[in-house]
C-alpha atoms as a PDB file:
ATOM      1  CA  UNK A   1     -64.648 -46.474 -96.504  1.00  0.00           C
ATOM      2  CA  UNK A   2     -66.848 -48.472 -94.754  1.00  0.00           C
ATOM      3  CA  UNK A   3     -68.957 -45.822 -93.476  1.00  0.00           C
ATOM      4  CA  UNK A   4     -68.982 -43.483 -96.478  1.00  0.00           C
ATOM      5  CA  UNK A   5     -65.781 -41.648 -95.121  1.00  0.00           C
ATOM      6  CA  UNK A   6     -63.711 -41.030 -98.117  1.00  0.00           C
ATOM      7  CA  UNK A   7     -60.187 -42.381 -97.363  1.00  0.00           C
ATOM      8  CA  UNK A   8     -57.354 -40.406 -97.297  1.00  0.00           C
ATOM      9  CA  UNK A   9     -54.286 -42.530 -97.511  1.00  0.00           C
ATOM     10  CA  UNK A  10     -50.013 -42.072 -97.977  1.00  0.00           C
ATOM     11  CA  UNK A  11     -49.386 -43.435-101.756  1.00  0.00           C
ATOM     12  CA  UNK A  12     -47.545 -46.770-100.347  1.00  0.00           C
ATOM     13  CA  UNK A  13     -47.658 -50.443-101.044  1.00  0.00           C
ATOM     14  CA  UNK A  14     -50.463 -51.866-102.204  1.00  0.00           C
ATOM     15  CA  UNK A  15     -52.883 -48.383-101.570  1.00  0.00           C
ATOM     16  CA  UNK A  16     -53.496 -48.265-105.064  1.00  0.00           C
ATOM     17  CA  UNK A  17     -55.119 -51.450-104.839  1.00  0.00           C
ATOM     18  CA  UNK A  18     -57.303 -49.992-102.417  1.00  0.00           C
ATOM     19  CA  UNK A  19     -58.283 -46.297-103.326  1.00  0.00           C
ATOM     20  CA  UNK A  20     -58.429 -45.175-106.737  1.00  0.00           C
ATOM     21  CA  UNK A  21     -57.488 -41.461-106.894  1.00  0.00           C
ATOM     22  CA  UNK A  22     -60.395 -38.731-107.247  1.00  0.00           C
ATOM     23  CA  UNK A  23     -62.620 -41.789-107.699  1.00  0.00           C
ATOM     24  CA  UNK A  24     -62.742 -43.793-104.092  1.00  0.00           C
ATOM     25  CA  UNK A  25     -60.558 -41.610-101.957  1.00  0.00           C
ATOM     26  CA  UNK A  26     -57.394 -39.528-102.022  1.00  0.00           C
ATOM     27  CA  UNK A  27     -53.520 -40.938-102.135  1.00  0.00           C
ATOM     28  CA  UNK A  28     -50.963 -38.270-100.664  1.00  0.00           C
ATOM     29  CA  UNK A  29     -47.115 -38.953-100.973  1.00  0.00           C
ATOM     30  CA  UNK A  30     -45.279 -39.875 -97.873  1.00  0.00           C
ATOM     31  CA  UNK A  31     -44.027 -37.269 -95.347  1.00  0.00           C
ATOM     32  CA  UNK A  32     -45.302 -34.584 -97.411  1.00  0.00           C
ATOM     33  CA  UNK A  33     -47.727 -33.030 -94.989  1.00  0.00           C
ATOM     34  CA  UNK A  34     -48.590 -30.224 -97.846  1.00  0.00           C
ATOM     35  CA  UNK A  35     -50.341 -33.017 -99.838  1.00  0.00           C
ATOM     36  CA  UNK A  36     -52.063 -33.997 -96.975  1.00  0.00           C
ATOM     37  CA  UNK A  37     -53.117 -30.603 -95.872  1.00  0.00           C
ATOM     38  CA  UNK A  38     -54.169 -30.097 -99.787  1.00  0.00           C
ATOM     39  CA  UNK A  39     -56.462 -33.480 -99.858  1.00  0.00           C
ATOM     40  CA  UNK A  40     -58.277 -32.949 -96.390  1.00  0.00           C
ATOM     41  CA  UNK A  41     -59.068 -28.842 -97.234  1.00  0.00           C
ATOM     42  CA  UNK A  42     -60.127 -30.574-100.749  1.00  0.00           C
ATOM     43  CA  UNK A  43     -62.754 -32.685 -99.428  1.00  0.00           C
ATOM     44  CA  UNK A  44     -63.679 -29.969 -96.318  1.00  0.00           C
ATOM     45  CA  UNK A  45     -64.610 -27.201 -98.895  1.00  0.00           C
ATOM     46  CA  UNK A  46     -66.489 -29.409-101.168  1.00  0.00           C
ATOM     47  CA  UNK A  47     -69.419 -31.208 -99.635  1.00  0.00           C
ATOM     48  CA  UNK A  48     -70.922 -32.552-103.242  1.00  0.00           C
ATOM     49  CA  UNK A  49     -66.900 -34.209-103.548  1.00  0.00           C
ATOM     50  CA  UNK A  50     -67.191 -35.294-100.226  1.00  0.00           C
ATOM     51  CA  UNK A  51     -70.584 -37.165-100.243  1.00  0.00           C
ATOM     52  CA  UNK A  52     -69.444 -38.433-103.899  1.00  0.00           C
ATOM     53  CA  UNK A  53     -66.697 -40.147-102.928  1.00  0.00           C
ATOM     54  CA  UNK A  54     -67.890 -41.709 -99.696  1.00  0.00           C
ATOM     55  CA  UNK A  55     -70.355 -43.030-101.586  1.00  0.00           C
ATOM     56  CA  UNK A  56     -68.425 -44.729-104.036  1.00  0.00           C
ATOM     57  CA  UNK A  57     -65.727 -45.392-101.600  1.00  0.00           C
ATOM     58  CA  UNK A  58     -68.861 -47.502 -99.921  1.00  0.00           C
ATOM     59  CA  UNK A  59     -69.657 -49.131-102.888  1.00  0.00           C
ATOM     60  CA  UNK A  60     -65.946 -50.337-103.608  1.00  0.00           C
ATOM     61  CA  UNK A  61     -65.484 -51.855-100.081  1.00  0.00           C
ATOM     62  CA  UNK A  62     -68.763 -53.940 -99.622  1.00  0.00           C
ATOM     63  CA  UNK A  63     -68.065 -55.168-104.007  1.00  0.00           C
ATOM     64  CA  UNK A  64     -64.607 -56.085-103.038  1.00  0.00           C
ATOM     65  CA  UNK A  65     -65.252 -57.206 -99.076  1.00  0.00           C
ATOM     66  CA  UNK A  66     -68.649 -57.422 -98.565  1.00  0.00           C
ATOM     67  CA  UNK A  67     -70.195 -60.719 -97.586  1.00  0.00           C
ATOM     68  CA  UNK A  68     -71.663 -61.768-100.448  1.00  0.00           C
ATOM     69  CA  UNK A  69     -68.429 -62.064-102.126  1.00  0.00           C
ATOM     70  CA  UNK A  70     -67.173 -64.170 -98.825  1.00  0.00           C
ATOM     71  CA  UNK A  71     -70.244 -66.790 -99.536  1.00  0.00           C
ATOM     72  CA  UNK A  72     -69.563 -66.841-103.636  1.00  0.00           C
ATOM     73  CA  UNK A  73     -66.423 -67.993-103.065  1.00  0.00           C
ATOM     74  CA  UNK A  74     -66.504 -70.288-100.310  1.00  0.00           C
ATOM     75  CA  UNK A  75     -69.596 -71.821-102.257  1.00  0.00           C
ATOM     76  CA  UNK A  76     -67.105 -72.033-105.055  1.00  0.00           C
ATOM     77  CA  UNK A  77     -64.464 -73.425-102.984  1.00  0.00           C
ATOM     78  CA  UNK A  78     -66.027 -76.253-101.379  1.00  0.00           C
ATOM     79  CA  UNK A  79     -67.968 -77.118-104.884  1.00  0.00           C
ATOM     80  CA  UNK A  80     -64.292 -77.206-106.292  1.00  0.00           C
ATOM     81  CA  UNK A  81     -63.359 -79.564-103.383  1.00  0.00           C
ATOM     82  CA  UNK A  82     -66.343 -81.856-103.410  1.00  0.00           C
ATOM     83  CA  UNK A  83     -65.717 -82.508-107.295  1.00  0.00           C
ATOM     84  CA  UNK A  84     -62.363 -83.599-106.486  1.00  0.00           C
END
């Protein structure tokens, strides 16, 4: 996601947390290798889909990871333990 690459991930756990489907990437059910198939041909034959989701799958990972977030919250961290 990372890189632009939009995700293509099996529906379990906590992948919902991390791809939102047709937005940041593509969820297929477990062992169905049909869904699969369907996502990847999806995103092969469609270059606009493909660059459009890469790019917000981008966006998603560096709001959520990205190292300004890291450095907000430690700042807010040790300011939380300094006032105690």
């Amino acid at each position: 996601m990372a890189c632009g690459v939009p995700p293509i991930i099996t529906d379990i756990g906590a992948a919902r947390e991390i791809v939102e489907e047709g937005i940041t990437g593509f969820l297929f059910e477990a062992e169905n290798a049909q869904d699969l198939a369907n996502k990847i041909l999806l995103l092969y034959n469609n270059y606009d889909l493909r660059l459009r989701i890469g790019e917000r799958a981008k966006e998603e990972v560096f709001k959520r990871f990205g190292y300004e977030r890291y450095i907000r919250e430690m700042e807010e961290y040790y300011e939380m333990v300094m006032k105690s």
